[in-house]
PDB file of N, CA and C in Angstrom:
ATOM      1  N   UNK A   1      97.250 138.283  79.167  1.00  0.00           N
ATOM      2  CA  UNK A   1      96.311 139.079  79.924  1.00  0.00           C
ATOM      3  C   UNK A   1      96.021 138.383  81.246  1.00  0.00           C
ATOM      4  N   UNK A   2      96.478 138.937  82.447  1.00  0.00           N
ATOM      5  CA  UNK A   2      96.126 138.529  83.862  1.00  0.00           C
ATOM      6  C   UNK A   2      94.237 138.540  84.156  1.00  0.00           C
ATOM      7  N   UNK A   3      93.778 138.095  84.540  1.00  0.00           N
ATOM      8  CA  UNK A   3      92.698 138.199  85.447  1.00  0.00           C
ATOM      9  C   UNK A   3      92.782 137.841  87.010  1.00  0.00           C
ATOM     10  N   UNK A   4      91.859 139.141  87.379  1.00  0.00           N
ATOM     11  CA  UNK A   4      91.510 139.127  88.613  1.00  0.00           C
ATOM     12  C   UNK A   4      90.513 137.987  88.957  1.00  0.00           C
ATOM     13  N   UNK A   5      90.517 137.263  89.904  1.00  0.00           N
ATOM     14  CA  UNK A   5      89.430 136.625  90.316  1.00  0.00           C
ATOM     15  C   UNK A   5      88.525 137.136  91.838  1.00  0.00           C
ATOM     16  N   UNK A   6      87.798 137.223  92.034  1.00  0.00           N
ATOM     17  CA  UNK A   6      86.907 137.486  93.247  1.00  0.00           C
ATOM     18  C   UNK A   6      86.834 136.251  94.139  1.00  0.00           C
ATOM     19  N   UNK A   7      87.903 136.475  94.866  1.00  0.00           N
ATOM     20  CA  UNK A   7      87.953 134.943  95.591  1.00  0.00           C
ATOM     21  C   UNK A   7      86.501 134.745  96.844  1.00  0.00           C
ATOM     22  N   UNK A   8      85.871 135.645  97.616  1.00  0.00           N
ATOM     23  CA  UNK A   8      85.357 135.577  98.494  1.00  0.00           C
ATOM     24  C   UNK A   8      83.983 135.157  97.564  1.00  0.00           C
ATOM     25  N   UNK A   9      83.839 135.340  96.160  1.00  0.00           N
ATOM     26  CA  UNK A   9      82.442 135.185  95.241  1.00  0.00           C
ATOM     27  C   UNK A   9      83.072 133.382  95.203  1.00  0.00           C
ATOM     28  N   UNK A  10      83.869 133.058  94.729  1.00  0.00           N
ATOM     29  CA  UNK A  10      84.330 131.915  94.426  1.00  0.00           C
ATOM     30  C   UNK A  10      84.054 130.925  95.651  1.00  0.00           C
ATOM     31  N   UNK A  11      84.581 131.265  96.587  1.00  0.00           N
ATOM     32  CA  UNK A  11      84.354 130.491  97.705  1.00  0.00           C
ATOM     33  C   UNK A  11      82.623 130.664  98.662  1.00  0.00           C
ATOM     34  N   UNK A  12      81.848 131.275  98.134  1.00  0.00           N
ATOM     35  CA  UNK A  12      80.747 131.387  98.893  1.00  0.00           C
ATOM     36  C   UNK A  12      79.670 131.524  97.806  1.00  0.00           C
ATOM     37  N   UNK A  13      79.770 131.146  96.919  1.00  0.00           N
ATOM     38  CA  UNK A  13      78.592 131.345  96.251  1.00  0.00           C
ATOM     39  C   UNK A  13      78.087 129.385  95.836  1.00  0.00           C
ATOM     40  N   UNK A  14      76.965 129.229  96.153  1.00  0.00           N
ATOM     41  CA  UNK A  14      76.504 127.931  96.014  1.00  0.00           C
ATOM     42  C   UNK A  14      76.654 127.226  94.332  1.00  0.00           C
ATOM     43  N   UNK A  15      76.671 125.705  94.485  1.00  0.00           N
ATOM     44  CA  UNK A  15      76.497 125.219  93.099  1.00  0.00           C
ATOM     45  C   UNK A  15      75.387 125.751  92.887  1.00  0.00           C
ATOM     46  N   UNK A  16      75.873 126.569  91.126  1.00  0.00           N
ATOM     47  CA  UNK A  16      74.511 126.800  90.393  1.00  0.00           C
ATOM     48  C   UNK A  16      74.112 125.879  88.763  1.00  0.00           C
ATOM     49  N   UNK A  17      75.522 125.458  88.551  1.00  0.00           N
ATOM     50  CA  UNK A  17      75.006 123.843  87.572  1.00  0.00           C
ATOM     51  C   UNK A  17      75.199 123.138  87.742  1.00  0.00           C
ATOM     52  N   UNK A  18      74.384 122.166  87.155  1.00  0.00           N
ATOM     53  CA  UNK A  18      74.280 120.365  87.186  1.00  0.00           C
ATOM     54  C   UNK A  18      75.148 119.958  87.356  1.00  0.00           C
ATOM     55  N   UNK A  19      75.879 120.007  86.289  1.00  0.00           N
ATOM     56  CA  UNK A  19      77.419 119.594  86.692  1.00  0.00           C
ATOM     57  C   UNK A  19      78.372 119.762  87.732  1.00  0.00           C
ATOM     58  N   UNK A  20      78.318 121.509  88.765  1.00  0.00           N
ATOM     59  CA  UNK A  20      79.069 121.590  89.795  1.00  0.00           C
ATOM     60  C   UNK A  20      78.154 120.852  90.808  1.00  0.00           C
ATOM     61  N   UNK A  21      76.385 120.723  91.047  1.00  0.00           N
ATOM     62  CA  UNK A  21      75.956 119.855  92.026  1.00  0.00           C
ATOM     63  C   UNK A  21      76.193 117.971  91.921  1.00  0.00           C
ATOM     64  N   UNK A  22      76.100 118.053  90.895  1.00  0.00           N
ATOM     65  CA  UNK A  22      76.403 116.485  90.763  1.00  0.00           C
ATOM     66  C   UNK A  22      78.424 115.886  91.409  1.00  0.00           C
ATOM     67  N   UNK A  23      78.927 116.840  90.570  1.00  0.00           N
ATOM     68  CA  UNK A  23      80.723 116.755  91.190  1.00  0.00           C
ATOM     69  C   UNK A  23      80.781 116.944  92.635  1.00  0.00           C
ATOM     70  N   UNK A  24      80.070 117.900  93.308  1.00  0.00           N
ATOM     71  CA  UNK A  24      80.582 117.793  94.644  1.00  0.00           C
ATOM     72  C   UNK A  24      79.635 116.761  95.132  1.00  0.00           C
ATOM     73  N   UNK A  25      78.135 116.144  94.809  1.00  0.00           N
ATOM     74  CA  UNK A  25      77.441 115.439  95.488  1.00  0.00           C
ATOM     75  C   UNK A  25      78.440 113.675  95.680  1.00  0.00           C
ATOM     76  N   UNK A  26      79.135 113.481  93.853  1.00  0.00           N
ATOM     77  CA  UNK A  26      79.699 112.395  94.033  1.00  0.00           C
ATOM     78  C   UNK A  26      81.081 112.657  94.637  1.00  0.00           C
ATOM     79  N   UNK A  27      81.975 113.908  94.738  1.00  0.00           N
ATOM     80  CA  UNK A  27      83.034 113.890  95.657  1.00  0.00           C
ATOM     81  C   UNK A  27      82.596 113.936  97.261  1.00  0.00           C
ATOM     82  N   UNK A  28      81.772 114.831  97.575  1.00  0.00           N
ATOM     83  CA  UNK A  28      81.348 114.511  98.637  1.00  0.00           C
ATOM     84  C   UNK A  28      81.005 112.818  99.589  1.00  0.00           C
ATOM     85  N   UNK A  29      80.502 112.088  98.957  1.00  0.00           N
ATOM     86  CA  UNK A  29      79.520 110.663  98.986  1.00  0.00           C
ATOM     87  C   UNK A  29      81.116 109.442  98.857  1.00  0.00           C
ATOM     88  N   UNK A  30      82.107 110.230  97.907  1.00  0.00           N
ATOM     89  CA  UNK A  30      83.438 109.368  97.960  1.00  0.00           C
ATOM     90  C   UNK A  30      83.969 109.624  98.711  1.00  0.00           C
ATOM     91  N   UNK A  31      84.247 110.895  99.368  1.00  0.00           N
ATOM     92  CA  UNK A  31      85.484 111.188 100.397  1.00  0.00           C
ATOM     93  C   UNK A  31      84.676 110.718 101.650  1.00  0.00           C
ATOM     94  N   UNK A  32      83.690 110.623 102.027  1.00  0.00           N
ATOM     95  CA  UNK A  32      82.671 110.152 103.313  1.00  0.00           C
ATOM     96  C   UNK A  32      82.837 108.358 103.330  1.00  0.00           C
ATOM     97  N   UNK A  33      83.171 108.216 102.593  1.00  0.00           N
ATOM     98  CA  UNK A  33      83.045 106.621 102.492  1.00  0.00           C
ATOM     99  C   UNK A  33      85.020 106.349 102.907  1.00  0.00           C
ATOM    100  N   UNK A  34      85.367 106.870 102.333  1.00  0.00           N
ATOM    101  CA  UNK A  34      86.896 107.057 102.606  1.00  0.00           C
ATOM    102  C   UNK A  34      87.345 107.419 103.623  1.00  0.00           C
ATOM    103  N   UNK A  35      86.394 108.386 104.353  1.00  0.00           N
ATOM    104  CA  UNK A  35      86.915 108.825 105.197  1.00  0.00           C
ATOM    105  C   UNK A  35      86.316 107.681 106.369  1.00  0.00           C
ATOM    106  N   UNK A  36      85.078 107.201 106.245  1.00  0.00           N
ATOM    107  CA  UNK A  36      84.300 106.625 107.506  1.00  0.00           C
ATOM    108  C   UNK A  36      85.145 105.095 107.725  1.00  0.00           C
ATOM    109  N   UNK A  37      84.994 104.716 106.510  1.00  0.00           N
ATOM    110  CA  UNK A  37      85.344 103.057 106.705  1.00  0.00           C
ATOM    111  C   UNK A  37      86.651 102.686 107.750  1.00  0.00           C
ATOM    112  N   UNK A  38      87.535 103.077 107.788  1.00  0.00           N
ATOM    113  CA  UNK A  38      88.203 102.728 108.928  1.00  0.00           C
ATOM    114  C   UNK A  38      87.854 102.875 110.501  1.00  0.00           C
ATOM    115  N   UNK A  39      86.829 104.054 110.173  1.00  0.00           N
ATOM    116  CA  UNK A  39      86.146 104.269 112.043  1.00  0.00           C
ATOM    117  C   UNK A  39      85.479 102.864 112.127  1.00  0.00           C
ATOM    118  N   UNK A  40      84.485 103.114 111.495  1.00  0.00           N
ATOM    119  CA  UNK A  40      83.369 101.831 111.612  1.00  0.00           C
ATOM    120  C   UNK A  40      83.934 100.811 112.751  1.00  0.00           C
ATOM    121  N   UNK A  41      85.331 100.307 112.288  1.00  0.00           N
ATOM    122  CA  UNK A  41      85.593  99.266 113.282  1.00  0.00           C
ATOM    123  C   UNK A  41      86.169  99.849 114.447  1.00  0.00           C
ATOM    124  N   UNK A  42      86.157 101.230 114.885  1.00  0.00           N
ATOM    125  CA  UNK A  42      86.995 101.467 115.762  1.00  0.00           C
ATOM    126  C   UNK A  42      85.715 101.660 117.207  1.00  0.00           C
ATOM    127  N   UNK A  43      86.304 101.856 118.248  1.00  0.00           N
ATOM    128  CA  UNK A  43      85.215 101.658 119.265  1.00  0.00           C
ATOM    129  C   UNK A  43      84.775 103.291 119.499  1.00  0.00           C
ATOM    130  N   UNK A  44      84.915 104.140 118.777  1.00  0.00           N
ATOM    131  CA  UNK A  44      84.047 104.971 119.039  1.00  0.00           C
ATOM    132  C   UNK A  44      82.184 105.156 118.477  1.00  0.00           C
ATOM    133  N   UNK A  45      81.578 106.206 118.970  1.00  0.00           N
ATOM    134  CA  UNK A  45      80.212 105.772 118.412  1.00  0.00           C
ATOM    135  C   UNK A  45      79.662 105.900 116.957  1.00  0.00           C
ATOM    136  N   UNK A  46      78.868 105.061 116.520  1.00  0.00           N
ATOM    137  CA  UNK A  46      78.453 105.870 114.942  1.00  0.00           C
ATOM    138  C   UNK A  46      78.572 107.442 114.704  1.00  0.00           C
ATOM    139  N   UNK A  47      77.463 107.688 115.338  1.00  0.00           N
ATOM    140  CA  UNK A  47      77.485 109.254 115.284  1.00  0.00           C
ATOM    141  C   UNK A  47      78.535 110.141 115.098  1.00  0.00           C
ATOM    142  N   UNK A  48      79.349 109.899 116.803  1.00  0.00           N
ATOM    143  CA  UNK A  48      80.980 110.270 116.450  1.00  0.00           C
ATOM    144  C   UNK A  48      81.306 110.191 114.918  1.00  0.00           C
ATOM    145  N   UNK A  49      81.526 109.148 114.623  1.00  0.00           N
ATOM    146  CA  UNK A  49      82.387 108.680 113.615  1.00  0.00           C
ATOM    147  C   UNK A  49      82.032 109.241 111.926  1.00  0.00           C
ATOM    148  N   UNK A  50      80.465 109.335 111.920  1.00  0.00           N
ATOM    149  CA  UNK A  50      79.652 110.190 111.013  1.00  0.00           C
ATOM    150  C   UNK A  50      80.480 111.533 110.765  1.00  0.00           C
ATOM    151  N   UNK A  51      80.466 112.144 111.930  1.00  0.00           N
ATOM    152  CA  UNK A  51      80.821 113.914 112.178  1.00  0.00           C
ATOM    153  C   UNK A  51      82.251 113.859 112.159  1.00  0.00           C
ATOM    154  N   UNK A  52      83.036 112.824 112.415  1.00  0.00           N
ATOM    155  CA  UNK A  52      84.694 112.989 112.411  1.00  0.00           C
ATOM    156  C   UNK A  52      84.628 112.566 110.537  1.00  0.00           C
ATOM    157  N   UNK A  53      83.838 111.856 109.838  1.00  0.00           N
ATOM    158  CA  UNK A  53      84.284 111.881 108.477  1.00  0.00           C
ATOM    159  C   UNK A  53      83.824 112.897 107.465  1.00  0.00           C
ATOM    160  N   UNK A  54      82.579 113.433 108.134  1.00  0.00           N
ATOM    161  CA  UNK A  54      81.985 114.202 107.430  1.00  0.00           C
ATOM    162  C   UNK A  54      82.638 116.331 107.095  1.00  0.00           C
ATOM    163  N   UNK A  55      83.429 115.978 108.326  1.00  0.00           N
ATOM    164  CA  UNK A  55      83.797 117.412 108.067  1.00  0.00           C
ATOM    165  C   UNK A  55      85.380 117.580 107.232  1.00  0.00           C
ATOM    166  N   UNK A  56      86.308 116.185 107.123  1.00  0.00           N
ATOM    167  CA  UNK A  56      87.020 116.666 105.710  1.00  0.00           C
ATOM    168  C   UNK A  56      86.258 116.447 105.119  1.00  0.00           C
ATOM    169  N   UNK A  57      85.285 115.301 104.381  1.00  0.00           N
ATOM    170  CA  UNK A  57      84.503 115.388 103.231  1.00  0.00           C
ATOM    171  C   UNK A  57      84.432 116.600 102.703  1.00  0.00           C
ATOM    172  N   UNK A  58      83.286 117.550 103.829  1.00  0.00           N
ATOM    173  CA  UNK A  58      82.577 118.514 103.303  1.00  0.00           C
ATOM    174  C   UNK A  58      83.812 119.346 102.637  1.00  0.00           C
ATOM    175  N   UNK A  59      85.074 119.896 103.573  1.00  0.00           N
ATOM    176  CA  UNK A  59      85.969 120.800 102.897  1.00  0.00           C
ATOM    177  C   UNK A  59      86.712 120.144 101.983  1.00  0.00           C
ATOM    178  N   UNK A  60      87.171 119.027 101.739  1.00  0.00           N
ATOM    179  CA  UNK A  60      87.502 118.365 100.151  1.00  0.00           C
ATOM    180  C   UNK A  60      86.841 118.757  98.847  1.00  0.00           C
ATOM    181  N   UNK A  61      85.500 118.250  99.597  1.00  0.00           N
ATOM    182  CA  UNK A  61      84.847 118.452  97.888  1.00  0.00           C
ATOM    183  C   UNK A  61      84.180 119.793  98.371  1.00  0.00           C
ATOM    184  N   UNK A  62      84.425 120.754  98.578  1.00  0.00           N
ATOM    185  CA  UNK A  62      83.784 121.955  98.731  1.00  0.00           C
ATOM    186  C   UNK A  62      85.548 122.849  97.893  1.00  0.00           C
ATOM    187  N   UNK A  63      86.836 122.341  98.161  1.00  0.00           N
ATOM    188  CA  UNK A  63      88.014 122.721  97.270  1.00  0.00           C
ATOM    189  C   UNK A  63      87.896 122.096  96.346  1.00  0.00           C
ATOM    190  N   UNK A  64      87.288 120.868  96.054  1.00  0.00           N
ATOM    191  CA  UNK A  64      87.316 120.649  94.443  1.00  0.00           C
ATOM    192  C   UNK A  64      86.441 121.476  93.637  1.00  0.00           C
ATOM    193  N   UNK A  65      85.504 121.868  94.263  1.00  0.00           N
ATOM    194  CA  UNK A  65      84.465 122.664  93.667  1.00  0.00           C
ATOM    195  C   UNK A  65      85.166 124.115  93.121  1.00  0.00           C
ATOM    196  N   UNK A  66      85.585 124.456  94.167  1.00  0.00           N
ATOM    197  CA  UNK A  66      86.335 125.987  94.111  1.00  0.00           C
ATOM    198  C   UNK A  66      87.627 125.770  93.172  1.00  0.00           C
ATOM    199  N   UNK A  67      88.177 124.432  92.756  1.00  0.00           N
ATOM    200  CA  UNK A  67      89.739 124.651  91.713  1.00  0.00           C
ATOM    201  C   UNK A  67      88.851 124.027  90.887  1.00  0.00           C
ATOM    202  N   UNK A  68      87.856 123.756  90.268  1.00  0.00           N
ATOM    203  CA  UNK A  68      87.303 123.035  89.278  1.00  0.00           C
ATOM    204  C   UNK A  68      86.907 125.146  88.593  1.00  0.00           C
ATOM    205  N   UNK A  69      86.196 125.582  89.710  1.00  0.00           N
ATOM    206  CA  UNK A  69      86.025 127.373  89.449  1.00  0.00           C
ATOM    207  C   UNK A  69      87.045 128.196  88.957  1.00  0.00           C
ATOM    208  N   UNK A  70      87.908 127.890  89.235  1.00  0.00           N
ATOM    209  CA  UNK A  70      89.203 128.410  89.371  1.00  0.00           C
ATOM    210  C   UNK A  70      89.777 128.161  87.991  1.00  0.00           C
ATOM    211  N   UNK A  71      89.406 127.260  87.726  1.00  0.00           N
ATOM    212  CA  UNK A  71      90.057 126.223  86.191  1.00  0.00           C
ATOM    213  C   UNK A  71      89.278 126.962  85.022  1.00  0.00           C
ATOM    214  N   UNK A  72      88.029 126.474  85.232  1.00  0.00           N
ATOM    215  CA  UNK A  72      87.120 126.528  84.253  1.00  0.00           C
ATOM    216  C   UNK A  72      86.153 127.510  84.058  1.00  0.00           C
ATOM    217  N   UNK A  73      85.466 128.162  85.126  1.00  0.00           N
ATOM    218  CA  UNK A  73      84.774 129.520  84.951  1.00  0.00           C
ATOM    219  C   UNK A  73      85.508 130.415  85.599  1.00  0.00           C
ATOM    220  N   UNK A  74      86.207 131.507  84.693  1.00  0.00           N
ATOM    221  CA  UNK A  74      86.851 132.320  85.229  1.00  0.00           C
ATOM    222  C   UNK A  74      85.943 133.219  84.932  1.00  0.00           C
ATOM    223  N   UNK A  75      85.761 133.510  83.770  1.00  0.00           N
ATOM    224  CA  UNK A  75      84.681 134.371  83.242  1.00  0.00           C
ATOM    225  C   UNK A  75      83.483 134.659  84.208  1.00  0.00           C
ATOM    226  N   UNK A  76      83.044 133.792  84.869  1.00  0.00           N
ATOM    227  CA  UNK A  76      81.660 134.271  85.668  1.00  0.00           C
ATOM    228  C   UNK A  76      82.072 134.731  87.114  1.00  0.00           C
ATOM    229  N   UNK A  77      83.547 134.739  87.800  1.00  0.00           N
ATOM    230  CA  UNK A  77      84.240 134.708  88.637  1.00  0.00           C
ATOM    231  C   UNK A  77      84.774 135.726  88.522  1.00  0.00           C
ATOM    232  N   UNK A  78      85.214 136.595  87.369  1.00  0.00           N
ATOM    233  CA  UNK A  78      86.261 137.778  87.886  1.00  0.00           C
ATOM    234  C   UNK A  78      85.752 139.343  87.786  1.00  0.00           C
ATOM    235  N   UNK A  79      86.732 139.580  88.335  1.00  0.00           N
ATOM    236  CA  UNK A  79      86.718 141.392  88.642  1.00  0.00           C
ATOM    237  C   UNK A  79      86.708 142.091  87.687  1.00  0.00           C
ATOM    238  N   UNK A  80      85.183 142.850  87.373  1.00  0.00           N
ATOM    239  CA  UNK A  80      84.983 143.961  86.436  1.00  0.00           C
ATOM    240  C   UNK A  80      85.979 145.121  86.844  1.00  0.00           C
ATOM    241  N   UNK A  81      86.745 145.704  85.936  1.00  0.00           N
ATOM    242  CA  UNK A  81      88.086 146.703  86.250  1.00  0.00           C
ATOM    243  C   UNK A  81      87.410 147.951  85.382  1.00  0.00           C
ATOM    244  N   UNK A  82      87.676 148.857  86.260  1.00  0.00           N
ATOM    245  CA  UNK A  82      87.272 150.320  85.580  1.00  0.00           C
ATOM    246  C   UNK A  82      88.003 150.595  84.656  1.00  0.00           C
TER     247      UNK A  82
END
């Protein structure tokens, strides 16, 4: 049996359990650290360097969130079919 999924619900609807806020808070907080530590020494400014790591972060763990959805709640994710 195929299911439909509602991709635009999948991708825009906020963490609503513990578990999906806690996964993206600690993927988020890992990929920022991953991503920053090599600026740090480079001569551009903090700030800069904040906003150049912070925006893969955010879309990393904002796709882990969405294939963790994808995986595991399909059920609250798909298309009621007439």
């Amino acid at each position: 049996m195929k299911v439909k999924i509602d991709i635009m619900k999948i991708f825009t609807t906020p963490p609503s359990t513990m578990f999906e806020r806690v996964s993206l808070f600690l993927m988020l907080a890992i990929t920022f650290i991953i991503f920053f530590s090599p600026l740090r020494f480079s001569k551009i400014s903090p700030l800069e360097a904040a906003l150049t790591a912070a925006l893969p972060s955010l879309s990393i763990s904002w796709g882990w969130i969405v294939l963790l959805r994808s995986l595991f709640r399909k059920k609250d994710f798909s298309i009621k079919e007439k």
